[in-house]
N, C-alpha and C. Protein backbone atom coordinates (compact mmCIF):
# COMPACT_ATOMS: atom_id res chain seq x y z
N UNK A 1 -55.18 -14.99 -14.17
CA UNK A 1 -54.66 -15.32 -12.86
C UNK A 1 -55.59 -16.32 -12.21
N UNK A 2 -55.19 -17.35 -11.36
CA UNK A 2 -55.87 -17.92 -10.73
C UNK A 2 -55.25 -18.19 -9.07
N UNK A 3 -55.79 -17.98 -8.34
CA UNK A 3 -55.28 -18.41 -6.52
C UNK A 3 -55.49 -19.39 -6.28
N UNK A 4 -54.43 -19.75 -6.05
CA UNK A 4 -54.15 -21.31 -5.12
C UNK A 4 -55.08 -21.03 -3.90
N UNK A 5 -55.24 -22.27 -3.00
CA UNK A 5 -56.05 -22.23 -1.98
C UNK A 5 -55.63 -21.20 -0.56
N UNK A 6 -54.24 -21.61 -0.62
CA UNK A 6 -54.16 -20.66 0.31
C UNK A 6 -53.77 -18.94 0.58
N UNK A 7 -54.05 -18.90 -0.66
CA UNK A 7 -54.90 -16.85 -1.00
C UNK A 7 -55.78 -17.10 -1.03
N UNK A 8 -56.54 -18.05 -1.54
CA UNK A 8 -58.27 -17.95 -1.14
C UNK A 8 -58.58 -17.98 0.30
N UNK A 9 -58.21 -18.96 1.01
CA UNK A 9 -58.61 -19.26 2.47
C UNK A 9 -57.71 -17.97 3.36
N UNK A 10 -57.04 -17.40 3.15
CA UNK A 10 -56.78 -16.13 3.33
C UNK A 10 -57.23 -15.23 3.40
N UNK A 11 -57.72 -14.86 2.40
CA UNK A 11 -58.50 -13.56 1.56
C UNK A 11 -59.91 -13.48 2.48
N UNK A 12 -60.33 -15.16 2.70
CA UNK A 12 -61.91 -14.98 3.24
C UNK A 12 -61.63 -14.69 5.07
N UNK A 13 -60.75 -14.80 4.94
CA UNK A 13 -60.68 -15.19 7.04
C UNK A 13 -59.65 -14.18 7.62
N UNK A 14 -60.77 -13.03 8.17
CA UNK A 14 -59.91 -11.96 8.30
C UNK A 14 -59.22 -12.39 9.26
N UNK A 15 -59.32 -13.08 9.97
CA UNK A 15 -58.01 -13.60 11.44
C UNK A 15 -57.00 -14.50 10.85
N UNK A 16 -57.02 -14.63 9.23
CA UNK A 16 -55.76 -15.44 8.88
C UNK A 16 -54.39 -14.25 9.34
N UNK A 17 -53.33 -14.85 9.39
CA UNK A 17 -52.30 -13.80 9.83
C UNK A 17 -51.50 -13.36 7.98
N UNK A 18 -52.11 -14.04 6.72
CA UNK A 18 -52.10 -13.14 5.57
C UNK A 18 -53.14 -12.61 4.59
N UNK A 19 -54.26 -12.63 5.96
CA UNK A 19 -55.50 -12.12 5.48
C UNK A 19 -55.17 -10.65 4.66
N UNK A 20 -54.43 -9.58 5.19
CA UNK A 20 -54.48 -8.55 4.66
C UNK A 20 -53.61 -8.55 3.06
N UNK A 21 -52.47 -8.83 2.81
CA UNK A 21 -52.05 -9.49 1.61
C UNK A 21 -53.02 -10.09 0.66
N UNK A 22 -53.45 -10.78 1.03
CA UNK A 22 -54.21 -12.06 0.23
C UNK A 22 -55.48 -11.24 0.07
N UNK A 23 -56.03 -10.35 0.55
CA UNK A 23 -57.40 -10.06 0.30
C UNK A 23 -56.99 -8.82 -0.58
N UNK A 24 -56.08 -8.28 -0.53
CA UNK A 24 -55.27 -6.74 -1.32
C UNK A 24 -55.71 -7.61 -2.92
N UNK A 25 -54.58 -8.59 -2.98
CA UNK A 25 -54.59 -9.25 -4.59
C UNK A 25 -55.65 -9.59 -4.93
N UNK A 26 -56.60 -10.50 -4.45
CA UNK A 26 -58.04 -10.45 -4.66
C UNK A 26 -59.26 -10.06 -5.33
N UNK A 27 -59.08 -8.92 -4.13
CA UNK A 27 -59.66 -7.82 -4.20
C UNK A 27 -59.26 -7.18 -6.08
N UNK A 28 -58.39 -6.93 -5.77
CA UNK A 28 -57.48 -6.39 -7.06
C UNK A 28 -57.49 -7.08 -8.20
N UNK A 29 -57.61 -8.52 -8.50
CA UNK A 29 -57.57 -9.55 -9.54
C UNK A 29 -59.12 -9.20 -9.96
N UNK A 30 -60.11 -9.16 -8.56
CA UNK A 30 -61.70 -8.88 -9.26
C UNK A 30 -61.63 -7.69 -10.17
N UNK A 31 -61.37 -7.01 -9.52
CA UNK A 31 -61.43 -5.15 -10.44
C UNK A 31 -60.46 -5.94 -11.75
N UNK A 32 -59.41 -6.22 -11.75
CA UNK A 32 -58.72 -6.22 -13.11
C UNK A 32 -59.82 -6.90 -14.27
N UNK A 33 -60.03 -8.12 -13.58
CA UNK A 33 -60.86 -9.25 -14.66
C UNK A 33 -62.68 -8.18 -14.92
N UNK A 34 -63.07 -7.43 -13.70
CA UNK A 34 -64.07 -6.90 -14.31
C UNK A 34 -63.83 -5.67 -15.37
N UNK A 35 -62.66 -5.10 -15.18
CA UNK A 35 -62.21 -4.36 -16.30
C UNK A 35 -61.66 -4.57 -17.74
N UNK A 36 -61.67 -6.08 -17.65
CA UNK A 36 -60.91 -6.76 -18.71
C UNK A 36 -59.48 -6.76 -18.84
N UNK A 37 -58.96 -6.46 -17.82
CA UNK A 37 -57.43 -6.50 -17.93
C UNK A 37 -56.73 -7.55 -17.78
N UNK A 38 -57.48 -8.74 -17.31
CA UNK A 38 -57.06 -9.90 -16.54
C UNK A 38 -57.79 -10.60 -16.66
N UNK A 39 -57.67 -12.17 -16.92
CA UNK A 39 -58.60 -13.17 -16.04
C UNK A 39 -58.69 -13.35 -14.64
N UNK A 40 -59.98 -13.72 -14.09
CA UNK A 40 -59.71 -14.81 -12.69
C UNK A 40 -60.54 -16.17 -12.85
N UNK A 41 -59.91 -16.89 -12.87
CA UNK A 41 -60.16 -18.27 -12.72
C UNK A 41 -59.93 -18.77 -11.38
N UNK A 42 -61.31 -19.77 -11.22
CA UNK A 42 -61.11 -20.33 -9.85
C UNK A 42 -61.11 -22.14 -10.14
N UNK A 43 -60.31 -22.42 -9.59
CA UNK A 43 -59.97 -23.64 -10.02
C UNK A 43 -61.29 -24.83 -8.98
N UNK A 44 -61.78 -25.94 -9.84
CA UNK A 44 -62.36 -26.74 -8.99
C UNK A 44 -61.61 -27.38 -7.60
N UNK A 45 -60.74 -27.68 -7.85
CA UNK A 45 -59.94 -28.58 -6.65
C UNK A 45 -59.37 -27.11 -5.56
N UNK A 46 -59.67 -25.99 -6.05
CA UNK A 46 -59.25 -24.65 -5.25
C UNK A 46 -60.09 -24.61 -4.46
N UNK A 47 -61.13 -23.89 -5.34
CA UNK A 47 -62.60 -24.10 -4.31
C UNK A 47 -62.94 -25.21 -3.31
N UNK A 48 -62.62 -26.49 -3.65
CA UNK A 48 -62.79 -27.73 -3.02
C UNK A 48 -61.74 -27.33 -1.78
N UNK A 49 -60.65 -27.35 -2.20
CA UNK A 49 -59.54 -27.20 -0.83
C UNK A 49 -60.15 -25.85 0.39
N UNK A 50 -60.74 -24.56 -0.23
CA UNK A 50 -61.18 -23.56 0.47
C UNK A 50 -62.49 -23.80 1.33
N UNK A 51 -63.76 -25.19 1.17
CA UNK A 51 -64.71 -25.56 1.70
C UNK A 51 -64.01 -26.28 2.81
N UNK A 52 -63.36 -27.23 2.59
CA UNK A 52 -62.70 -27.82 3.18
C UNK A 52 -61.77 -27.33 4.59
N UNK A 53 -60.83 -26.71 4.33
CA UNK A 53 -60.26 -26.04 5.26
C UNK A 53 -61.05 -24.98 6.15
N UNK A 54 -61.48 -24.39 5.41
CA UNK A 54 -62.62 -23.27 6.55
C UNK A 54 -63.68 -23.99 7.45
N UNK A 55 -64.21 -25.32 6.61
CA UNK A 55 -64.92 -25.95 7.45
C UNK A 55 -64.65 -27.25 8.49
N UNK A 56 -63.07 -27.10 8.60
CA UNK A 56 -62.63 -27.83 9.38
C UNK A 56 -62.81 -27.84 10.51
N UNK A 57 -62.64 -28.35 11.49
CA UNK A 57 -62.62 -28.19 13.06
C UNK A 57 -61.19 -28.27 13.61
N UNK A 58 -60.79 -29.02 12.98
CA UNK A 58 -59.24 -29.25 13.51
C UNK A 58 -58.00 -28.22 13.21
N UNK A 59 -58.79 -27.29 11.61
CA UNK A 59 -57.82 -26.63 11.58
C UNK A 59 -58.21 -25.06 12.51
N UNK A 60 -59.34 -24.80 11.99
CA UNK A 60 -60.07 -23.53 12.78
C UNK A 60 -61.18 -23.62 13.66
N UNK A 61 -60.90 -23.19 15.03
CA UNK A 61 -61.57 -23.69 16.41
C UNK A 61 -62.52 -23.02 15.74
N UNK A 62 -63.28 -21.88 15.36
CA UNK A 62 -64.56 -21.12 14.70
C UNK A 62 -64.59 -21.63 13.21
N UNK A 63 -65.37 -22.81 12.83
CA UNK A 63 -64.84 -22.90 11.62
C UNK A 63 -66.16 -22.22 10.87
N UNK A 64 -66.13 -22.21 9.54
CA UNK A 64 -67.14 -21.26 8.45
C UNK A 64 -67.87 -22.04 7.85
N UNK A 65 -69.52 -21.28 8.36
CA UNK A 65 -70.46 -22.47 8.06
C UNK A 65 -70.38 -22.81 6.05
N UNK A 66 -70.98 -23.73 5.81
CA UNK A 66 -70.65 -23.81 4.44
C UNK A 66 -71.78 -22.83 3.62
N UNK A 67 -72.40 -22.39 4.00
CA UNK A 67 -73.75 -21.34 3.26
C UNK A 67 -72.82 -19.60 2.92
N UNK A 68 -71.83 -19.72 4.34
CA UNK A 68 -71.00 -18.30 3.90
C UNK A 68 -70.45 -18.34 3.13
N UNK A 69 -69.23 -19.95 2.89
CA UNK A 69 -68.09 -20.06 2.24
C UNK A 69 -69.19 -20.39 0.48
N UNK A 70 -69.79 -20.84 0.42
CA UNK A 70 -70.58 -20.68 -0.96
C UNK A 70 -71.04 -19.81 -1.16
N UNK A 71 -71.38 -18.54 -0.36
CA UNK A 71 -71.62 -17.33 -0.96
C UNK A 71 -71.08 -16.52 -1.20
N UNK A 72 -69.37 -17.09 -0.57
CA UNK A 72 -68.39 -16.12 -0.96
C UNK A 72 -67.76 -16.44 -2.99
N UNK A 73 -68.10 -17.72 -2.57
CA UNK A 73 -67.52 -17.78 -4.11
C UNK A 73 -68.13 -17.77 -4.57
N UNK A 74 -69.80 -17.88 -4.89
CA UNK A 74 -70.38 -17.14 -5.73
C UNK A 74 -70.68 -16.11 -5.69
N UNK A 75 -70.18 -15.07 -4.92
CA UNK A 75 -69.61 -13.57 -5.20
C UNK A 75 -68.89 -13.22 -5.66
N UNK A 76 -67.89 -14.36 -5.91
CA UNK A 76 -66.76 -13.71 -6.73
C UNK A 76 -66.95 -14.38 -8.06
N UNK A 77 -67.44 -15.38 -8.10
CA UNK A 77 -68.11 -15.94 -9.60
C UNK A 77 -69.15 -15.19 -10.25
N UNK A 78 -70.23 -14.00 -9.29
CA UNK A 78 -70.80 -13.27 -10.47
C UNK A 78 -69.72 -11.69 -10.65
N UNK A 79 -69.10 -11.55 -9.93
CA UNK A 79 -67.85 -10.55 -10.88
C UNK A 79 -68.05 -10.89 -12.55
N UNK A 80 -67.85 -10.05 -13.20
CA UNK A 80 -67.39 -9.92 -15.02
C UNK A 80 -66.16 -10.67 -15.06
N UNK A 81 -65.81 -11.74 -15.49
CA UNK A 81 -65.02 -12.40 -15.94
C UNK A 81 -63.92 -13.54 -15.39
N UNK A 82 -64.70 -13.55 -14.46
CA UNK A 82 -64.51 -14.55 -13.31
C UNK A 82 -64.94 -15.56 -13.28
N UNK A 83 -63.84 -17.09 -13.70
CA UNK A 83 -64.57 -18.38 -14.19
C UNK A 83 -64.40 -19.28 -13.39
N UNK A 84 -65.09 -19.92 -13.43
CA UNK A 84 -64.64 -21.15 -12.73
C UNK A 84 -64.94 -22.46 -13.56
N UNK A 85 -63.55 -23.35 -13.16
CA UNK A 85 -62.92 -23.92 -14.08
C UNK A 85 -62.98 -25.73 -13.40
N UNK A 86 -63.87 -26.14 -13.95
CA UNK A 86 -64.40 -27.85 -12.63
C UNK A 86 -63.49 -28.96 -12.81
N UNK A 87 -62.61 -29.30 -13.76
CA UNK A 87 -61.67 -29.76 -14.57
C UNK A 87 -60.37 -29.12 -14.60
N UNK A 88 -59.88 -29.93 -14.71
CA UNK A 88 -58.14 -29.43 -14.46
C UNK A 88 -56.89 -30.01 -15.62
N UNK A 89 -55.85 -30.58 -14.99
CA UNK A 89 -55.50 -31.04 -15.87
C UNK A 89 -55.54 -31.93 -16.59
N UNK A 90 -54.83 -32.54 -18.16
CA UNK A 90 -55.21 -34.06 -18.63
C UNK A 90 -54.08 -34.64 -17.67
N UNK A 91 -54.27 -36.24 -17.98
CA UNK A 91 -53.71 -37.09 -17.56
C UNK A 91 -52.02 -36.79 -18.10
N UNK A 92 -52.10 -36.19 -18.94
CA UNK A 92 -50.48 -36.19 -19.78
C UNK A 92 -49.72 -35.08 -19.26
N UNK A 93 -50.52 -34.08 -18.91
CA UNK A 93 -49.80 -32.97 -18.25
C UNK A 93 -49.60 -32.99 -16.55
N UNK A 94 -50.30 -33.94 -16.00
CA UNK A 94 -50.09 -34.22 -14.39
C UNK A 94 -49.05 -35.04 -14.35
N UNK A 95 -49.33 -36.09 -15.48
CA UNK A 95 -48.33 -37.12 -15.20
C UNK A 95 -46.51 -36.69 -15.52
N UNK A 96 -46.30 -35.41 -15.92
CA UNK A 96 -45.38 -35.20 -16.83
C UNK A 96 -44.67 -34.36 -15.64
N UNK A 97 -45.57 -33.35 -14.94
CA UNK A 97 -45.10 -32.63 -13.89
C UNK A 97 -45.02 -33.74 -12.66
N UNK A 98 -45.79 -34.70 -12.26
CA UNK A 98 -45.42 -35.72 -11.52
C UNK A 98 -43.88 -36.54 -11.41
N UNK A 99 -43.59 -36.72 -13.11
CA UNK A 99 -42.25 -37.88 -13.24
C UNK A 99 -41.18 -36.65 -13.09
N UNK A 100 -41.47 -35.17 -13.93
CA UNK A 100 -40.31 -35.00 -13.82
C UNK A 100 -40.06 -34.35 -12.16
N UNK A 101 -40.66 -33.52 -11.25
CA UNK A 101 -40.39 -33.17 -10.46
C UNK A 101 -40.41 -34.02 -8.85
N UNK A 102 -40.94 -35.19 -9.72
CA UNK A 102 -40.51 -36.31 -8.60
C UNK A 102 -41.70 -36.13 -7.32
N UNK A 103 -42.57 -35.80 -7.24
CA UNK A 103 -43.57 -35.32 -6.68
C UNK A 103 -44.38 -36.14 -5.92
N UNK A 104 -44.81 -36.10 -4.62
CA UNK A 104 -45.24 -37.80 -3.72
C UNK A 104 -46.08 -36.63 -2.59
N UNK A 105 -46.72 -37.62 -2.08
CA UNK A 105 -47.59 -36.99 -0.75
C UNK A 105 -47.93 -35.47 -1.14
N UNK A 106 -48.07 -34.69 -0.52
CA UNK A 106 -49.19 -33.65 -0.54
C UNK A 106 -49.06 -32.98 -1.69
N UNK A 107 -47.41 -33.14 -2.15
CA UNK A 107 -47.10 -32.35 -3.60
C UNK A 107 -48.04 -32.69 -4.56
N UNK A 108 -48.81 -33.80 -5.00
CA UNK A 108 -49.36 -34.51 -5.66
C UNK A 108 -50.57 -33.33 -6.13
N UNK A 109 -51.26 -32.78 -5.00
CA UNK A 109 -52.24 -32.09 -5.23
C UNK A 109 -51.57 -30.74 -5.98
N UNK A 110 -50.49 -30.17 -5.35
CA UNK A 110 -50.02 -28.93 -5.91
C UNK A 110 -49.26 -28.98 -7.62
N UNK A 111 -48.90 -30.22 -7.72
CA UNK A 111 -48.37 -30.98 -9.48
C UNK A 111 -49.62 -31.00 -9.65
N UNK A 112 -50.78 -31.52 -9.66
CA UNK A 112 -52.55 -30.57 -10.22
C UNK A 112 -52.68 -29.10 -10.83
N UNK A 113 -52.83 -28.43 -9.44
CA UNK A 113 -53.07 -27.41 -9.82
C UNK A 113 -51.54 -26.82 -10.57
N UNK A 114 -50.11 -27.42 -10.42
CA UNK A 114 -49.24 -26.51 -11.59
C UNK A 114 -49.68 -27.15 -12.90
N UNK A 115 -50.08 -28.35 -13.00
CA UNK A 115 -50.20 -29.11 -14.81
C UNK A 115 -51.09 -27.94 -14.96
N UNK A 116 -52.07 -27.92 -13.79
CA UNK A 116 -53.69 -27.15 -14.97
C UNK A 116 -53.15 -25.72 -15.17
N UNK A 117 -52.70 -25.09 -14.53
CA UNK A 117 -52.05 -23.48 -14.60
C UNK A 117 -51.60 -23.89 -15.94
N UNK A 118 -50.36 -24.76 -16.08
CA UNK A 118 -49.93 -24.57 -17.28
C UNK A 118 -50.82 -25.06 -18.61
N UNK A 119 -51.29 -25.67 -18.29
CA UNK A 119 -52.43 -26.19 -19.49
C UNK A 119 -53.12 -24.68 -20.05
N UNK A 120 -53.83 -24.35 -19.07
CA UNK A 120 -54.40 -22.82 -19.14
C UNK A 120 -54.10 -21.53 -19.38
N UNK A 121 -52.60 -21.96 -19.72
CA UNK A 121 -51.55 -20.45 -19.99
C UNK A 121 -52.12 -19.30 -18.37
N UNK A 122 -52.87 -20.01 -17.66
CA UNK A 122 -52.95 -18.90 -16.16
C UNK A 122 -51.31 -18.33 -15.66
N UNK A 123 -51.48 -17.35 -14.53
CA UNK A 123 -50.65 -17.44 -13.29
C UNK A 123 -51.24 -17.75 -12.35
N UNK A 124 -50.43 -18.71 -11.39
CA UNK A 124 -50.76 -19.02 -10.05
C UNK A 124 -50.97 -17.93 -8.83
N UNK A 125 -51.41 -17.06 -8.05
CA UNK A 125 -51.14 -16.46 -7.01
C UNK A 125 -51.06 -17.63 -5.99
N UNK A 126 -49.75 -17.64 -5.03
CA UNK A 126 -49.84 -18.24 -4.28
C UNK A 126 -48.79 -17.99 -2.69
N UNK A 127 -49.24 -18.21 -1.66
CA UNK A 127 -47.95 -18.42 -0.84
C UNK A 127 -47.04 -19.13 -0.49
N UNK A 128 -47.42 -20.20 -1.47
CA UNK A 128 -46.66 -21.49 -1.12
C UNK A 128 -45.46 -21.40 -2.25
N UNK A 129 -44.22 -21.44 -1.43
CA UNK A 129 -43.08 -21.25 -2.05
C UNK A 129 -42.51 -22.70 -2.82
N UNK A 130 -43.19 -23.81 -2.28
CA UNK A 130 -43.13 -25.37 -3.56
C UNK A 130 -43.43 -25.02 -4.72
N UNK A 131 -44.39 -24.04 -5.34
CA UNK A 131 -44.72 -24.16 -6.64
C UNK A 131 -43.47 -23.30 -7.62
N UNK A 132 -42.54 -22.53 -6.91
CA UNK A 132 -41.19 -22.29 -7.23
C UNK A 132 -40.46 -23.30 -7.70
N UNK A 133 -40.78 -24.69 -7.63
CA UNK A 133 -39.81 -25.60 -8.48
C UNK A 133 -40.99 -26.62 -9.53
N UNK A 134 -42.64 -26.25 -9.17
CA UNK A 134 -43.01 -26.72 -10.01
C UNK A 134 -43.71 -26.21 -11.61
N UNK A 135 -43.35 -24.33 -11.20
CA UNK A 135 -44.32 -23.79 -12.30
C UNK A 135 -42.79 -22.77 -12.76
N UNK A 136 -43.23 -22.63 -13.94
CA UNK A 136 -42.26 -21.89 -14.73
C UNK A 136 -42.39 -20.54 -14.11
N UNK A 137 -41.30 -19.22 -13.73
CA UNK A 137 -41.48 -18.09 -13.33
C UNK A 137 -42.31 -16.90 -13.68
N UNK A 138 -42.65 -17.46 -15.22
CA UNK A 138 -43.27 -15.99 -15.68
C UNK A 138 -45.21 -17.02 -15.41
N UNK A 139 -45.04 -17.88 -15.01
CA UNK A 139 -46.89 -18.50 -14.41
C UNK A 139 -46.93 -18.45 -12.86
N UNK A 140 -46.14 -17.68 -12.19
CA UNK A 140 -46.23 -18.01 -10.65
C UNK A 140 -45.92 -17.22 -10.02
N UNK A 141 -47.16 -16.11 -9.23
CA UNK A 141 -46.95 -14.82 -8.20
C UNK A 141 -46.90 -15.38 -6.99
N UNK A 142 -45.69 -15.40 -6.40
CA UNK A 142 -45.69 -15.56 -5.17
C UNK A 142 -46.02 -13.99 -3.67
N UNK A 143 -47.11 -14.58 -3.26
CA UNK A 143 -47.27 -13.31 -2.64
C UNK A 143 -46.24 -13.34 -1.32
N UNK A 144 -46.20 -11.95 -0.50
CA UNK A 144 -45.23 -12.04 0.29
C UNK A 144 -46.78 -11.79 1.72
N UNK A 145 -45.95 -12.74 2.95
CA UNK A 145 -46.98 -12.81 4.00
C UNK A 145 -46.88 -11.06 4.78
């Protein structure tokens, strides 16, 4: 399994309004992958999107200094089996989910992270209901808010 950004930026910010959802699966993906039942993979451009947004100003009037938001993910990077993954997709598998799903402006980033899911045989956790036309059904948990 791997979480899109916005179960990560969720999961960390208990005043998100699907903080409680998003931190349930989480929470739950760590225990699986430290039990071996599961992977968790954290994607580079994930992590990148989760520094980003928490340390915004524009998006969150309290935003999260960057010393927390790096110690959150390397809390969940020393979990048992919890990878993180700096590289994503090739050029052949972005470009392929790009032509066929016709994909422009912000989709661009989310045809990323679906090429690399699928490259990786992962599932996506995510709330974003776009990756419903870009990832095959049995690679894509859509959580409910």
């Amino acid at each position: 399994m791997t979480p899109d950004v916005n179960v990560l930026v969720a999961a960390y910010r208990p005043d998100h309004p699907h903080h409680l959802p998003a931190r349930a699966w989480l929470d739950n993906a760590v225990l699986q992958a430290a039990n071996g039942r599961e992977s968790l993979m954290l994607m580079g451009t994930v992590v990148t999107g989760l520094l980003r947004i928490c340390s915004h100003p524009k998006i969150f009037r309290e935003t999260d200094p960057l010393q927390d938001l790096t110690d959150f993910v390397d809390s969940l990077l020393s979990c048992p089996s919890v990878q993180f993954q700096p590289q994503g997709a090739t050029w052949a598998n972005l470009r392929q989910v790009c032509l066929t799903q016709q994909t422009n402006g912000n989709l661009v980033t989310d045809a990323w992270i679906a090429a690399t899911v699928m490259q990786s045989g992962e599932t996506l956790c995510t709330f974003d209901r776009d990756f419903a036309r870009l990832l095959p059904s049995d690679q894509l948990l859509l959580l409910k808010p």
